[in-house]
Structure formats: C-alpha cells, structure tokens
N, C-alpha and C. Protein backbone atom coordinates (compact mmCIF):
# COMPACT_ATOMS: atom_id res chain seq x y z
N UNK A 1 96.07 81.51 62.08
CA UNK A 1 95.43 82.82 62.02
C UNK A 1 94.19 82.80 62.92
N UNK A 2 93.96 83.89 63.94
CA UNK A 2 92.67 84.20 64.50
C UNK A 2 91.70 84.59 63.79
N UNK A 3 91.15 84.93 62.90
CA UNK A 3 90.31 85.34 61.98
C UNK A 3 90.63 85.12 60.54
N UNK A 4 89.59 85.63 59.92
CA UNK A 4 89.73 85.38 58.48
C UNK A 4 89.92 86.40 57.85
N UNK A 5 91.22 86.55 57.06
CA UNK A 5 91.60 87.44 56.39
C UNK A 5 90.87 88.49 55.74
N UNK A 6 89.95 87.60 55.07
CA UNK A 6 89.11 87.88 54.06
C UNK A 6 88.15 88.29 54.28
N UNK A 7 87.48 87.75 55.42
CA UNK A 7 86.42 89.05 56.16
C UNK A 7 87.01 90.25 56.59
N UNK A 8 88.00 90.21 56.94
CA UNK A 8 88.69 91.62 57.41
C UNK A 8 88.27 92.54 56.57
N UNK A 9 88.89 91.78 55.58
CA UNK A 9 88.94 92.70 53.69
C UNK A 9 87.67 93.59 53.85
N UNK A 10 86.62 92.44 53.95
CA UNK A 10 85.39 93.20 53.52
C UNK A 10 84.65 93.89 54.13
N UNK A 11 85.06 93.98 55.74
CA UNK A 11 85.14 95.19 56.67
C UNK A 11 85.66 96.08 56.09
N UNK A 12 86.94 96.59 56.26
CA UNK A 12 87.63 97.27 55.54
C UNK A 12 87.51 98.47 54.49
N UNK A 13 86.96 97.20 53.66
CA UNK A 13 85.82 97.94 52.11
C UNK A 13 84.48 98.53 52.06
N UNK A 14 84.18 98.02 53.78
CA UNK A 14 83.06 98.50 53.86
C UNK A 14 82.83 99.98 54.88
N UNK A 15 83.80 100.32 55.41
CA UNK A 15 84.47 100.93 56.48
C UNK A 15 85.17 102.29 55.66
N UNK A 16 85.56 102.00 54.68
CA UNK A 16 86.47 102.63 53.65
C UNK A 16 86.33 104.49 53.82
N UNK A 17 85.20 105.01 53.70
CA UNK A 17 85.01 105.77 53.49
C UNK A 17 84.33 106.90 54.79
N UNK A 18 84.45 105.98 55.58
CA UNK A 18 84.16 106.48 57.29
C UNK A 18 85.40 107.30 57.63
N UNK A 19 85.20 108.40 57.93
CA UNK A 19 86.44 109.26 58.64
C UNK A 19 86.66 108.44 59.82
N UNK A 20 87.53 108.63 60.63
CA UNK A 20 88.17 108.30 61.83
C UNK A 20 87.91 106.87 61.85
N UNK A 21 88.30 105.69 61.21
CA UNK A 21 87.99 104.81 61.91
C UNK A 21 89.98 103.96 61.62
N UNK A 22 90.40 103.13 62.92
CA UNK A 22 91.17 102.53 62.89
C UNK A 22 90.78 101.04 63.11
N UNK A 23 92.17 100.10 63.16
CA UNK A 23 92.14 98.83 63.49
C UNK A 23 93.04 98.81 64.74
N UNK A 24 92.55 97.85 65.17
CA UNK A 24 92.97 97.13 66.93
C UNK A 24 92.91 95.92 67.08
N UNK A 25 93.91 95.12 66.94
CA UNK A 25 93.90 93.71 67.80
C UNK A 25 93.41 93.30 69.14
N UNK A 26 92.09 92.95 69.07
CA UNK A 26 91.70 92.52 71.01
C UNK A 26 90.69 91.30 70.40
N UNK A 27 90.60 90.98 71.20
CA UNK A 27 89.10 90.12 71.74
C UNK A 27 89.62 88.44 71.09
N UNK A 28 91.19 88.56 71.12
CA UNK A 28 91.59 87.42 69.50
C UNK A 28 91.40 87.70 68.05
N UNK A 29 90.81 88.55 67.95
CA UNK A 29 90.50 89.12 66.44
C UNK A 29 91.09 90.38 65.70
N UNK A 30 90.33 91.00 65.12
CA UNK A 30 90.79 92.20 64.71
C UNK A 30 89.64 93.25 64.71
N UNK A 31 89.44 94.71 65.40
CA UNK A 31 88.32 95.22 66.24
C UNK A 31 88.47 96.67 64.66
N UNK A 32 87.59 97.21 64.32
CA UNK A 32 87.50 98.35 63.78
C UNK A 32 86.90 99.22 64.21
N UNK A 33 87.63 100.40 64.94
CA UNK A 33 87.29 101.58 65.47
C UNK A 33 86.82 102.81 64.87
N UNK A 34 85.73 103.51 65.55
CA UNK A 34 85.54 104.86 64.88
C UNK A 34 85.83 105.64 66.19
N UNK A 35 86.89 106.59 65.75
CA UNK A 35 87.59 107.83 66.81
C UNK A 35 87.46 107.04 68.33
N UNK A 36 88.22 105.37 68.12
CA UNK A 36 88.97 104.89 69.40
C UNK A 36 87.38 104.27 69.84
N UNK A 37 85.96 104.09 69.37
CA UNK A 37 84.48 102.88 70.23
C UNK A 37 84.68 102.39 69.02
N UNK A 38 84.38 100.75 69.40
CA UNK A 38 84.19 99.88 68.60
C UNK A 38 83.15 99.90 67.94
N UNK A 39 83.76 99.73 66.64
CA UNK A 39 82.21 99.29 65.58
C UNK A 39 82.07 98.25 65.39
N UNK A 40 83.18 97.18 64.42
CA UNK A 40 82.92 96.27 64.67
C UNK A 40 84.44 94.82 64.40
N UNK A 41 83.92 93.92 64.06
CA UNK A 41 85.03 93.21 64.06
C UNK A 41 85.26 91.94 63.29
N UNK A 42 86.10 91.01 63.50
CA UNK A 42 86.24 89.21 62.90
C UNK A 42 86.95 88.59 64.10
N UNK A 43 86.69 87.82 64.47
CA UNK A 43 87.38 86.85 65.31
C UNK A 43 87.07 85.32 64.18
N UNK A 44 88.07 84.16 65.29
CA UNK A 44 87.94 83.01 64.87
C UNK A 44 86.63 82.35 64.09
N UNK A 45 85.21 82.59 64.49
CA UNK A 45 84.27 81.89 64.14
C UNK A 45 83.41 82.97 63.15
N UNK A 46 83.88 84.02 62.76
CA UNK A 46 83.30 84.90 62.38
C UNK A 46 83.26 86.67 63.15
N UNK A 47 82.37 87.02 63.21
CA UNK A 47 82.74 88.18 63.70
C UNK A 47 81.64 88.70 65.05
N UNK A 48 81.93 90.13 64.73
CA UNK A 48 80.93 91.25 65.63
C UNK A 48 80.70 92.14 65.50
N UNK A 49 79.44 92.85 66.19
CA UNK A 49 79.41 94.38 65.76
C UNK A 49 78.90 94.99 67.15
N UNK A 50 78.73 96.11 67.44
CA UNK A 50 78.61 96.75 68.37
C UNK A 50 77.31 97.86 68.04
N UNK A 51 75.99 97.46 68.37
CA UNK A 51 74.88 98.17 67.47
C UNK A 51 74.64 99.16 68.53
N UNK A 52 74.68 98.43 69.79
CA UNK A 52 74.04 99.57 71.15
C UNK A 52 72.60 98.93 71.31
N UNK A 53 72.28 99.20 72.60
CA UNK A 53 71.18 98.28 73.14
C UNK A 53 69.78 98.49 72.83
N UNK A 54 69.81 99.75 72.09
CA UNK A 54 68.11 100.24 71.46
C UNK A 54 68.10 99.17 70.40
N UNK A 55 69.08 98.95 69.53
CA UNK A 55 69.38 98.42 68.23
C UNK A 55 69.37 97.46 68.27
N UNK A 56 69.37 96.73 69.65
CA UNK A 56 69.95 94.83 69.61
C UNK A 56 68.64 94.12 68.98
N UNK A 57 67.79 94.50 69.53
CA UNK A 57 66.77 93.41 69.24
C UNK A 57 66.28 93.85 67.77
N UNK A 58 66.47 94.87 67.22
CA UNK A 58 66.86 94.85 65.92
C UNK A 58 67.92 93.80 65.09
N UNK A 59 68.85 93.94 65.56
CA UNK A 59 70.09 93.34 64.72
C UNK A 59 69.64 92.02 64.79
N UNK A 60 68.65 91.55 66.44
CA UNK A 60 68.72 90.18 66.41
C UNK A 60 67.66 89.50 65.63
N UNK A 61 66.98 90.07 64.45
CA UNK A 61 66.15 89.55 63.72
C UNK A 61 66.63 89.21 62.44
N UNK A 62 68.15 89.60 61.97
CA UNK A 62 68.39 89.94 61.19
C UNK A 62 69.44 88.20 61.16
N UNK A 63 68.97 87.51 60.08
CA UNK A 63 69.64 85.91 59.72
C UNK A 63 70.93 85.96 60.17
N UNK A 64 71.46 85.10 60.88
CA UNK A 64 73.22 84.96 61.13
C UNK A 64 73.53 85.98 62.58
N UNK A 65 72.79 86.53 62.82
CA UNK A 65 72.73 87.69 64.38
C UNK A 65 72.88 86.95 65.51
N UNK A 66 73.55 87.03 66.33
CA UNK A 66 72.78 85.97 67.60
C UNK A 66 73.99 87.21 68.93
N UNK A 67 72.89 86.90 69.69
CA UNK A 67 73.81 87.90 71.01
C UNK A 67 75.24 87.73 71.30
N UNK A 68 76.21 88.37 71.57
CA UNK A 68 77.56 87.90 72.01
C UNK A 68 77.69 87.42 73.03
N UNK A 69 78.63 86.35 73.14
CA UNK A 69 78.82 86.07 74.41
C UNK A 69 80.21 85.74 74.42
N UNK A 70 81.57 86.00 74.94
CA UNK A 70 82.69 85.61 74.68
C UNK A 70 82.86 84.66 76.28
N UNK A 71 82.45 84.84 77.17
CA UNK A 71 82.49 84.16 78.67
C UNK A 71 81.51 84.01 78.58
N UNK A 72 80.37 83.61 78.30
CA UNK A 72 79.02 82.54 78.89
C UNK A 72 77.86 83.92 79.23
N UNK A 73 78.53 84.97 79.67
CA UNK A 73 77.55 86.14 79.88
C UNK A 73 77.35 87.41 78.25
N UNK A 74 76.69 87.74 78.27
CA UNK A 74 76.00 87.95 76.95
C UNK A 74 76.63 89.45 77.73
N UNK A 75 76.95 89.84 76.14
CA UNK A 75 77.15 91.49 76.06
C UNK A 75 76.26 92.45 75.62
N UNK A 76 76.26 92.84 76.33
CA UNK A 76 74.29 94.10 75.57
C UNK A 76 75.13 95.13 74.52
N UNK A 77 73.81 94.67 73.94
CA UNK A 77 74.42 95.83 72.78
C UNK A 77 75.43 95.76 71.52
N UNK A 78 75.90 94.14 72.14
CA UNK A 78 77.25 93.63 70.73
C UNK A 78 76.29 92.32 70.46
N UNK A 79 76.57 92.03 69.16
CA UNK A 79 76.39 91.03 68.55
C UNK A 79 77.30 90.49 67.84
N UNK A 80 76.86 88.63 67.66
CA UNK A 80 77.69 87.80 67.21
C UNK A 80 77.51 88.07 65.08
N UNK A 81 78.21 87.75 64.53
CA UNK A 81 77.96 87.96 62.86
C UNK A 81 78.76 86.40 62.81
N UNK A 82 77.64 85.48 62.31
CA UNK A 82 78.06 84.79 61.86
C UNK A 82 79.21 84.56 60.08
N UNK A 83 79.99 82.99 60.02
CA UNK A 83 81.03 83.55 58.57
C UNK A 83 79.27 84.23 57.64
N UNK A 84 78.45 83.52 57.23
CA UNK A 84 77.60 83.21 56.18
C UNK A 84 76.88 85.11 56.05
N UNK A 85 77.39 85.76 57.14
CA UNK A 85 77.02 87.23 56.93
C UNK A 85 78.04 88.23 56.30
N UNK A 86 79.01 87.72 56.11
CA UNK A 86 79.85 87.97 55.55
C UNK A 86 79.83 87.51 53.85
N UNK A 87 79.31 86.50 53.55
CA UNK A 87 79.35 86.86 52.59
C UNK A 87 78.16 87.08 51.54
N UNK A 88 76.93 87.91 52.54
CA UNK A 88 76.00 88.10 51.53
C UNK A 88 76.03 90.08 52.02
N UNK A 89 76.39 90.05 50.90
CA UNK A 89 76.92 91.87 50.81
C UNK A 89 75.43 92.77 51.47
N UNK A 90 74.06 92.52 51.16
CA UNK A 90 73.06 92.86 51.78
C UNK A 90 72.89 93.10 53.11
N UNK A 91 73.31 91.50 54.14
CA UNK A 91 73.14 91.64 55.55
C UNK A 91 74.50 92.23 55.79
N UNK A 92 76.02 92.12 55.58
CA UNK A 92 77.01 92.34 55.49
C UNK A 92 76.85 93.99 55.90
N UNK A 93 76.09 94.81 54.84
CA UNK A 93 75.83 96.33 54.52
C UNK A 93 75.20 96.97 55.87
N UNK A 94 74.15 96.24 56.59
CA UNK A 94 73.05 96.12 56.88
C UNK A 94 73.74 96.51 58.04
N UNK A 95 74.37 95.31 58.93
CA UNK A 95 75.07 95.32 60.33
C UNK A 95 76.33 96.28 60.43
N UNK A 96 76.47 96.42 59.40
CA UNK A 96 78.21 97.56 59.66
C UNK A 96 77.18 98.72 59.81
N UNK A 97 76.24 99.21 58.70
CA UNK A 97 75.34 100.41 59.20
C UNK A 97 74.72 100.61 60.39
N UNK A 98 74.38 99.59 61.03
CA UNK A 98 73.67 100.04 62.43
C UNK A 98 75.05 99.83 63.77
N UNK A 99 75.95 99.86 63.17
CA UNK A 99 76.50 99.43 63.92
C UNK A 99 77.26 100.74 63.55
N UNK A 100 77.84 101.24 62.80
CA UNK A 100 78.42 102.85 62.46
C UNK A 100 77.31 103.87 63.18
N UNK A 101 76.18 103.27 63.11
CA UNK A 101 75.35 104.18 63.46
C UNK A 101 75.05 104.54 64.70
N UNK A 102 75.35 103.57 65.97
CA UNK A 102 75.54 103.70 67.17
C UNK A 102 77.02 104.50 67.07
N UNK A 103 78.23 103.90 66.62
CA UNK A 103 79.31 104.59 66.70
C UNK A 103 79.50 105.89 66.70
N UNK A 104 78.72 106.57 65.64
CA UNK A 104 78.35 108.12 65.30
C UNK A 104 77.57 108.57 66.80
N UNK A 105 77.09 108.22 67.64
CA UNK A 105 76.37 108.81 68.28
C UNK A 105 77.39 108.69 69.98
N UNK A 106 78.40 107.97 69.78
CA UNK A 106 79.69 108.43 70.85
C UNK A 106 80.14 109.39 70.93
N UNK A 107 80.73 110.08 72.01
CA UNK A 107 82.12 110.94 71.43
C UNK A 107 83.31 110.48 71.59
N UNK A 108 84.48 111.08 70.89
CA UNK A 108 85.65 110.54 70.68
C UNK A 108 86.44 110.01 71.93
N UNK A 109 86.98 108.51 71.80
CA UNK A 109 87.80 108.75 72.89
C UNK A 109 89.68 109.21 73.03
N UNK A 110 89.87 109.70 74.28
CA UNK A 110 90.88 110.85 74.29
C UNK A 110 91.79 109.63 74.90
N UNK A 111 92.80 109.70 74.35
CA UNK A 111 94.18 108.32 74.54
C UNK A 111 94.58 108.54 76.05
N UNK A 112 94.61 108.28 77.05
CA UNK A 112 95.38 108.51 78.12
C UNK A 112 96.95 108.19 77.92
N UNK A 113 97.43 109.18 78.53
CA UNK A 113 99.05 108.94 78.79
C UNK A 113 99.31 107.77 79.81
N UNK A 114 100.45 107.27 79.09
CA UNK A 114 101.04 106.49 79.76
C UNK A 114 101.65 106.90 81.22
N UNK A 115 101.63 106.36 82.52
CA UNK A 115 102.51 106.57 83.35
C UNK A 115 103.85 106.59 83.08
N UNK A 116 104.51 107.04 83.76
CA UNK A 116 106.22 106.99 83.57
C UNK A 116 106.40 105.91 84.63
N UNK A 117 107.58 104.96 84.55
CA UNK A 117 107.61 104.45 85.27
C UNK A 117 109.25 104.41 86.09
C-alpha cells in the first residue's frame, strides 16, 4: 500500500461535510479535492496539504509541518504532514482548515475534454 489507510479515514471524516470535494490518486498517494484544487492528502510517509503561500509560514509553525518537497525543490504553498499529525485530532483539525481555506478561495476547475483520437 502507498499510504495509510487509516489516515485516509481521517481525512475523509474530516472532509465529510465539505460540498464538492472528491478523491484522486496522484503524487503515489491519495489527493482530496475541493471542485477538482487540491486540499489535501496521504502518501507513503504521511501526508499533505495545500495551504497557499500567505498561509505557509503559518502552517510551518505548526509541530509535524515541514515544507514539501517531492524532487529536492520545495513546493510553495504545500506542506509536508507528518504520520504523528494525524493522529492528534487538534493539529489534524487545524491543517485540513487552512488548507480548505485556501481551497474556498479558488474557482472551480472545468474538466477538459478529451481529444478524439
């Protein structure tokens, strides 16, 4: 398994009550969408969230936070969630909110059609 089940879960549960949001397999993990921008996610070592770059140096004060980096270059605006944030329901609450909270301030994205081929 690429991720942990069980954090999924508690995405999920925490996500629950958000209109528009789906799931997406990328990054090796499993990505949770609001109306198609990432909010947030679980991969192998734990997870991510997507706060937006006003918010980072916020999120990055916050225990278990640390910048993303999936190739060696750091992603602005996403952060790493370590497992140990997952399971304290406080910081857990904390990062899905600022991280919904950038999401809310996207607009939706519109599916492109496939080419015919």
């Amino acid at each position: 398994m690429a991720y942990d089940e069980d954090h999924a879960e508690l995405l999920r549960a925490a996500l629950h009550d958000e209109p528009g949001i789906t799931e997406k397999k990328m990054f090796g993990g499993l990505c949770f969408l609001k109306n198609g921008n990432m909010v947030c996610g679980v991969h192998k070592d734990g997870g991510m969230a997507r706060v937006g770059k006003e918010a980072e140096a916020s999120a990055l004060e916050i225990e278990g936070i640390s910048p993303l980096s999936f190739t060696g270059r750091k992603m602005g605006g996403m952060v790493d969630v370590d497992a140990g944030v997952f399971e304290d329901e406080g910081l857990r609450t904390q990062i899905v909110e600022m991280a919904l909270a950038y999401a809310r301030t996207l607009p939706p994205k519109v599916a492109k059609p496939k080419k015919a081929r």
